[in-house]
C-alpha atoms as a PDB file:
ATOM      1  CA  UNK A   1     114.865  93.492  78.799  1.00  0.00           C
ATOM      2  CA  UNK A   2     113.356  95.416  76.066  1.00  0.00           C
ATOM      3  CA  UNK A   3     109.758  94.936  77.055  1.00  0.00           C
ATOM      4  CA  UNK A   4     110.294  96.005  80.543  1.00  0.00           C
ATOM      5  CA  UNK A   5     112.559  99.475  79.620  1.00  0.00           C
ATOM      6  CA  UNK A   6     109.023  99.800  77.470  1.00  0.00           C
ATOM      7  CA  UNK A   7     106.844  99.207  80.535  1.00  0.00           C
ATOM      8  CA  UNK A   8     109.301 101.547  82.463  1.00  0.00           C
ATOM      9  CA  UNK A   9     108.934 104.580  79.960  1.00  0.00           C
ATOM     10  CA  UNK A  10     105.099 103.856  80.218  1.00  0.00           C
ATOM     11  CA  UNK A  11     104.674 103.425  83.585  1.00  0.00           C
ATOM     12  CA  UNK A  12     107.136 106.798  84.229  1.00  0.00           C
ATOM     13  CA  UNK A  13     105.593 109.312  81.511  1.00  0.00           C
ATOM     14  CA  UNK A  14     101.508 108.283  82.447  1.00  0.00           C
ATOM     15  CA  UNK A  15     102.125 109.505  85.673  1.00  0.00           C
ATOM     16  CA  UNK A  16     102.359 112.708  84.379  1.00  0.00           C
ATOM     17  CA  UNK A  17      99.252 114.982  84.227  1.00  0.00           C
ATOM     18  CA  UNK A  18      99.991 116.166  80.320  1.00  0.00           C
ATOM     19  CA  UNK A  19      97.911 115.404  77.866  1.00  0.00           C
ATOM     20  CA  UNK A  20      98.268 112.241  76.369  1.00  0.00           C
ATOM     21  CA  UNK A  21      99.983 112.940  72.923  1.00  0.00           C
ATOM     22  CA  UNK A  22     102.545 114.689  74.916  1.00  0.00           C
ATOM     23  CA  UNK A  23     102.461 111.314  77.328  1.00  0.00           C
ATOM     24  CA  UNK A  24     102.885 109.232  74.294  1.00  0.00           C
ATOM     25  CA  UNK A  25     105.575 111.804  72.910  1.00  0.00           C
ATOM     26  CA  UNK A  26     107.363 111.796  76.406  1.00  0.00           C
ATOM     27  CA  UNK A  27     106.769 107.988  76.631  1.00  0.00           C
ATOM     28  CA  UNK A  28     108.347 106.438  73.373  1.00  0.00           C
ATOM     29  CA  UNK A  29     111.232 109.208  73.787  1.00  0.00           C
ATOM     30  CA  UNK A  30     111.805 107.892  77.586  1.00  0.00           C
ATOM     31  CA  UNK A  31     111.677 104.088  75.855  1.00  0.00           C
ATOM     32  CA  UNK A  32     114.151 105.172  73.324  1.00  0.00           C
ATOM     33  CA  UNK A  33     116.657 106.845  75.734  1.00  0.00           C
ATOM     34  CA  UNK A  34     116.203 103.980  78.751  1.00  0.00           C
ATOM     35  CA  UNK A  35     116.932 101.676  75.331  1.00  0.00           C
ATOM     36  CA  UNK A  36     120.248 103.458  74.817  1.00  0.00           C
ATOM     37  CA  UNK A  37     121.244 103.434  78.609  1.00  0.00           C
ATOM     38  CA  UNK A  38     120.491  99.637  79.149  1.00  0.00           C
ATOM     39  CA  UNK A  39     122.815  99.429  75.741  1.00  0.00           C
ATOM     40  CA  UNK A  40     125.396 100.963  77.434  1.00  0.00           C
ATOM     41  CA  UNK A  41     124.937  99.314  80.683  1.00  0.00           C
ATOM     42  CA  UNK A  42     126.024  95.880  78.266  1.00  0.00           C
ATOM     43  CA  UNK A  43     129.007  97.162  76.106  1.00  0.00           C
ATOM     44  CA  UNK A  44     130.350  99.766  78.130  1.00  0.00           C
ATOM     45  CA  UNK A  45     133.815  99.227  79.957  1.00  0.00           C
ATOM     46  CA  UNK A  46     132.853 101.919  82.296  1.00  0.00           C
ATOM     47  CA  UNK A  47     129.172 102.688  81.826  1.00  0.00           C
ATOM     48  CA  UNK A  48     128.242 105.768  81.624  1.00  0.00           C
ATOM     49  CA  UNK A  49     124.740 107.768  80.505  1.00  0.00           C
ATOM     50  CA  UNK A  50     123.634 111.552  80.358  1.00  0.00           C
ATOM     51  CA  UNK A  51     120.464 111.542  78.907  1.00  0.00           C
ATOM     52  CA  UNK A  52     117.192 114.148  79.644  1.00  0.00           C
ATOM     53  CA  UNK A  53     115.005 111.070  81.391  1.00  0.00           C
ATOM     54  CA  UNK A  54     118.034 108.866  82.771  1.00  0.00           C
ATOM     55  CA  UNK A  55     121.300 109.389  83.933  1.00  0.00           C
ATOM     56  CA  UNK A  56     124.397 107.309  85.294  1.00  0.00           C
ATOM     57  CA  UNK A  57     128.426 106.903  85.451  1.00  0.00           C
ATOM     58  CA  UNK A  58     130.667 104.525  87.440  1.00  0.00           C
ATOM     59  CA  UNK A  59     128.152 102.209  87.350  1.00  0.00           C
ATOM     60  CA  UNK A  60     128.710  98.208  86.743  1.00  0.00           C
ATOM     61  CA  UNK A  61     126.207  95.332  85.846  1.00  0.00           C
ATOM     62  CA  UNK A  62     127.436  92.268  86.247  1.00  0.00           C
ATOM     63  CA  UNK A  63     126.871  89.292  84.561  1.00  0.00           C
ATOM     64  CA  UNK A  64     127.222  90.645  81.298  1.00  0.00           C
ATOM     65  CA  UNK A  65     125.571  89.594  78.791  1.00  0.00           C
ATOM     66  CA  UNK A  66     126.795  86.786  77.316  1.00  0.00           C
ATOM     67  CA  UNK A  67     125.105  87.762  73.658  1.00  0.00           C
ATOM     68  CA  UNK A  68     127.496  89.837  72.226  1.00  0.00           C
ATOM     69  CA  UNK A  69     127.196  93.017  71.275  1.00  0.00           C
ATOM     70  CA  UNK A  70     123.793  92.598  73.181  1.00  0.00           C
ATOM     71  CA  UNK A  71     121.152  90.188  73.940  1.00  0.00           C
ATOM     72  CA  UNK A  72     118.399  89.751  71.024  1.00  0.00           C
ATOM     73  CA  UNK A  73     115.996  93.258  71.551  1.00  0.00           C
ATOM     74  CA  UNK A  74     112.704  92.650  70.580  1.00  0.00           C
ATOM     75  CA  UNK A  75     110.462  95.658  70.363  1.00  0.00           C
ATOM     76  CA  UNK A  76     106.293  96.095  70.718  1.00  0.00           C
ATOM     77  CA  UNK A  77     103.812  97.956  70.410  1.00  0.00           C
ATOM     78  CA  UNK A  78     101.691  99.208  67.719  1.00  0.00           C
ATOM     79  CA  UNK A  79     102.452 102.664  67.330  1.00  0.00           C
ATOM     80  CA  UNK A  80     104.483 104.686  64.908  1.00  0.00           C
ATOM     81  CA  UNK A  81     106.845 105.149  67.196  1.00  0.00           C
ATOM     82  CA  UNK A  82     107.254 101.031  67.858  1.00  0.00           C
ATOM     83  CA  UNK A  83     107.504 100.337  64.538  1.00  0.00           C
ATOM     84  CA  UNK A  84     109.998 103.250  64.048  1.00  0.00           C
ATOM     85  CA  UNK A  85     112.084 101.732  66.816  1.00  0.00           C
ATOM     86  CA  UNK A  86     111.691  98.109  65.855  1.00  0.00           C
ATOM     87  CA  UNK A  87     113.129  99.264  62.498  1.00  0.00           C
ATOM     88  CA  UNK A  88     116.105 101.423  64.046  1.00  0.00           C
ATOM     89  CA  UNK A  89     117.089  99.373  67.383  1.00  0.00           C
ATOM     90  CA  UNK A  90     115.367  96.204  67.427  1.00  0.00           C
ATOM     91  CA  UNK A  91     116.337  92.223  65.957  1.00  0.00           C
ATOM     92  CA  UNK A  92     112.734  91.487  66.350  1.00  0.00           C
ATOM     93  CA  UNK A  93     108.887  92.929  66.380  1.00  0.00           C
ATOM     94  CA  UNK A  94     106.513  91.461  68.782  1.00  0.00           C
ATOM     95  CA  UNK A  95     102.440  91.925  68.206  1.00  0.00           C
ATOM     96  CA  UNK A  96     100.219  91.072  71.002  1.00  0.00           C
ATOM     97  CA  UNK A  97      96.455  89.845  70.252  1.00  0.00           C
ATOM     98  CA  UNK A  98      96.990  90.108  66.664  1.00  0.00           C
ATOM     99  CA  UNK A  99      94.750  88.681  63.344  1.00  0.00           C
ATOM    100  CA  UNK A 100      95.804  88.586  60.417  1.00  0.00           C
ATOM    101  CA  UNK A 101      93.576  91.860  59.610  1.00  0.00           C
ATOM    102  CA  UNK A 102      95.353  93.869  62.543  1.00  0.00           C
ATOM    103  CA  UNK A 103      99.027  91.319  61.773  1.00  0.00           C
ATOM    104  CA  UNK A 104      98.898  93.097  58.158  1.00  0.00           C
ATOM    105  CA  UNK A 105      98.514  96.802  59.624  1.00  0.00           C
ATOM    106  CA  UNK A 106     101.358  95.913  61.494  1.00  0.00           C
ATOM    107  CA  UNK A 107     103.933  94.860  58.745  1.00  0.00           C
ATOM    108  CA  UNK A 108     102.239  97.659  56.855  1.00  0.00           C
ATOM    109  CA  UNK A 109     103.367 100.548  59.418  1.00  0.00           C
ATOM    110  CA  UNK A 110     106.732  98.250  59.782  1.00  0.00           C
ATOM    111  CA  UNK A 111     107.705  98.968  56.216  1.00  0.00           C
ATOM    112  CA  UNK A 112     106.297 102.507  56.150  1.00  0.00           C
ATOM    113  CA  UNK A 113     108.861 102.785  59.335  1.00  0.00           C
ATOM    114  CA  UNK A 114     111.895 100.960  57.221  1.00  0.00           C
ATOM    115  CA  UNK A 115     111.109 103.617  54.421  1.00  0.00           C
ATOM    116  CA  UNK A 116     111.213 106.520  56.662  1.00  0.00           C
ATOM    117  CA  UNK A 117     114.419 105.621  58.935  1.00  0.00           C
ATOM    118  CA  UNK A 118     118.115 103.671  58.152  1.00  0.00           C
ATOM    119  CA  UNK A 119     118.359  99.786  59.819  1.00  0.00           C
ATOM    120  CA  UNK A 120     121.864  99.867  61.107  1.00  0.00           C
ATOM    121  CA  UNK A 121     123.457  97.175  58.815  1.00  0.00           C
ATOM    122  CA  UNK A 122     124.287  95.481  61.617  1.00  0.00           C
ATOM    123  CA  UNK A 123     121.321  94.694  62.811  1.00  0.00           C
ATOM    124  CA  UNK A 124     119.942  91.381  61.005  1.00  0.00           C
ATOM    125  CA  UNK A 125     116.846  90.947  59.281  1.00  0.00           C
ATOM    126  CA  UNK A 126     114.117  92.314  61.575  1.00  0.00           C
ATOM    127  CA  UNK A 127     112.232  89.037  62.793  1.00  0.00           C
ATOM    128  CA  UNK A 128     108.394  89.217  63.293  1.00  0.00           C
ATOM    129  CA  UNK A 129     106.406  87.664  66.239  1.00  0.00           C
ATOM    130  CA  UNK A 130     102.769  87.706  66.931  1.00  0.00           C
ATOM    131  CA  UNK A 131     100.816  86.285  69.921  1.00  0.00           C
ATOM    132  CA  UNK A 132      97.598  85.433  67.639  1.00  0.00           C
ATOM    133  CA  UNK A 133      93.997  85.957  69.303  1.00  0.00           C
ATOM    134  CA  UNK A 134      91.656  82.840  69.693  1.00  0.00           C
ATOM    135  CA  UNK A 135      92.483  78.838  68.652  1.00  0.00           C
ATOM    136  CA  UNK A 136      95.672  78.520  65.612  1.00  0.00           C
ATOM    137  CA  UNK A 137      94.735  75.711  63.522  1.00  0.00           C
ATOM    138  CA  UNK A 138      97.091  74.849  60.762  1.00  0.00           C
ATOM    139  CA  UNK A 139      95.395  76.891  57.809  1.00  0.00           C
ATOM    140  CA  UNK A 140      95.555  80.020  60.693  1.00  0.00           C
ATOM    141  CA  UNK A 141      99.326  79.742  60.889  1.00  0.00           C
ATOM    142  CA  UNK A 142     100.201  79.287  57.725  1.00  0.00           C
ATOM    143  CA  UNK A 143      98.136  82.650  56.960  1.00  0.00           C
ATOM    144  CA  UNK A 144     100.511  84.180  59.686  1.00  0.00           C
ATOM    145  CA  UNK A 145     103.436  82.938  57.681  1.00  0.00           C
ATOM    146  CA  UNK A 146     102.079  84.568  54.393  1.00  0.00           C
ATOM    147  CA  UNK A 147     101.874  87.309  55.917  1.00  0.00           C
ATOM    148  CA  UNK A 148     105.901  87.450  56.556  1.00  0.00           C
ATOM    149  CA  UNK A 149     105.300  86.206  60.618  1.00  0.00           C
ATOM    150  CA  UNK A 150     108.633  84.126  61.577  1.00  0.00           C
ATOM    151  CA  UNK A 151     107.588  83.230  65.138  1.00  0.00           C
ATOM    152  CA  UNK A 152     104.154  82.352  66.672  1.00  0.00           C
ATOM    153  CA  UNK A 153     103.561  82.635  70.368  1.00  0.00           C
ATOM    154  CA  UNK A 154     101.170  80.888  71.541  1.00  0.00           C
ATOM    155  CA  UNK A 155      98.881  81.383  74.411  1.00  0.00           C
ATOM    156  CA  UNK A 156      97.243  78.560  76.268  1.00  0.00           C
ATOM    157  CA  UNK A 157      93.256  79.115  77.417  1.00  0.00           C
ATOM    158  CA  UNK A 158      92.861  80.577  80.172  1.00  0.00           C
ATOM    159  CA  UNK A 159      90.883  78.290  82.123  1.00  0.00           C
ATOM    160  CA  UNK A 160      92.900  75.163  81.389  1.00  0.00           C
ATOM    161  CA  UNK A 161      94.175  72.987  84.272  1.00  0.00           C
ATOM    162  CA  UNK A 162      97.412  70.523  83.825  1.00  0.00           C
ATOM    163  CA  UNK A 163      95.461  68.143  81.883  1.00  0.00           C
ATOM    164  CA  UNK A 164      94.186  70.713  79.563  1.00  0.00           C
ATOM    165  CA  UNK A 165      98.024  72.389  79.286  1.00  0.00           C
ATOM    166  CA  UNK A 166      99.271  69.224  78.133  1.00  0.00           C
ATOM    167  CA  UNK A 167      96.391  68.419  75.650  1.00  0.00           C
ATOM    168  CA  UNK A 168      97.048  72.368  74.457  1.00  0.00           C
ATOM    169  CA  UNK A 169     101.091  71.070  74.000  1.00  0.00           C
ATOM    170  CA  UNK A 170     100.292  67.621  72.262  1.00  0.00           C
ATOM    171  CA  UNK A 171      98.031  69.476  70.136  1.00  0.00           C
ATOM    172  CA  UNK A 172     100.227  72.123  68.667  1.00  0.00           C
ATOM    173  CA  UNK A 173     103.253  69.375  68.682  1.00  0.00           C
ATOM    174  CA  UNK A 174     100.870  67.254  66.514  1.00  0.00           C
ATOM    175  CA  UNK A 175      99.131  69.898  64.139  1.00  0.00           C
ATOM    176  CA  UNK A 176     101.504  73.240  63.494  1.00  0.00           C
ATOM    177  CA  UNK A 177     105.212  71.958  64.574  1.00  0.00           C
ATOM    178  CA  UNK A 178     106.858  71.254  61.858  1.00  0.00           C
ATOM    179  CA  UNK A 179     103.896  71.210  59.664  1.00  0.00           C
ATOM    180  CA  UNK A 180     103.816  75.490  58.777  1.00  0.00           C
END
């Protein structure tokens, strides 16, 4: 849900023909208020929302969650502003394309972000995800997991056909599960 309130607040403030700082301003505050709405949307008896970029009452969304307060809000992005948000809203960070050079920038602006802002104590530890670029071998991941990374997600090549998924599958079963 996260990822696609963040793809909303893009998708709504590049439209706009301001420059893009104030698209980037206009975009993470959009992301942050749409974030707050959606929240309310979950926990609210009788949502409501007045915000400056979204606005609702009497409105109902049903199923609820069944995650309670809310489902597991995982936050990307690689911007002050993401890692801000991560720290203040989010139970998890995601990083997309990511080595361990660029995963370490990452934490780096994470914990520059958890020095800056308050975590809400109850929000739990803030877990750590990165899509890694190229092949993971075993000595790969457990560099990721040095580096403080809870959660690798892995992406298949491109070009590979069923056989090639399931040789992809076996392989990771075989070398990283359980293994890192």
């Amino acid at each position: 849900m996260a990822a696609s309130s963040s793809a909303s607040a893009w998708a709504i403030s590049s439209r706009s023909s301001a420059p893009s700082a104030r698209r980037s301003r206009n975009a993470a505050r959009v992301t942050d208020e749409y974030l707050a709405a959606i929240r309310a949307i979950w926990t609210e008896a009788a949502p409501a929302y007045r915000g400056r970029f979204a606005a609702f009452e009497r409105v109902q969304a049903h199923p609820q969650p069944v995650q309670k307060p809310t489902p597991p809000i995982v936050i990307g992005g690689h911007t002050k502003a993401a890692f801000r948000r991560a720290v203040q809203q989010g139970h998890g960070w995601y990083g997309f394309a990511l080595d361990t050079a660029a995963t370490t920038r990452c934490l780096e602006g994470l914990r520059e972000a958890a020095a800056s802002v308050t975590r809400p104590p109850e929000l739990p530890p803030l877990e750590i995800s990165v899509s890694p670029r190229g092949r993971i071998d075993r000595a790969a991941a457990q560099a990721f997991a040095a580096l403080g990374v809870h959660r690798l997600v892995l992406i298949p090549p491109r070009s590979a056909d069923t056989a090639g998924l399931e040789q992809f599958v076996a392989g990771i079963g075989s070398d990283l599960v359980g293994q890192v």
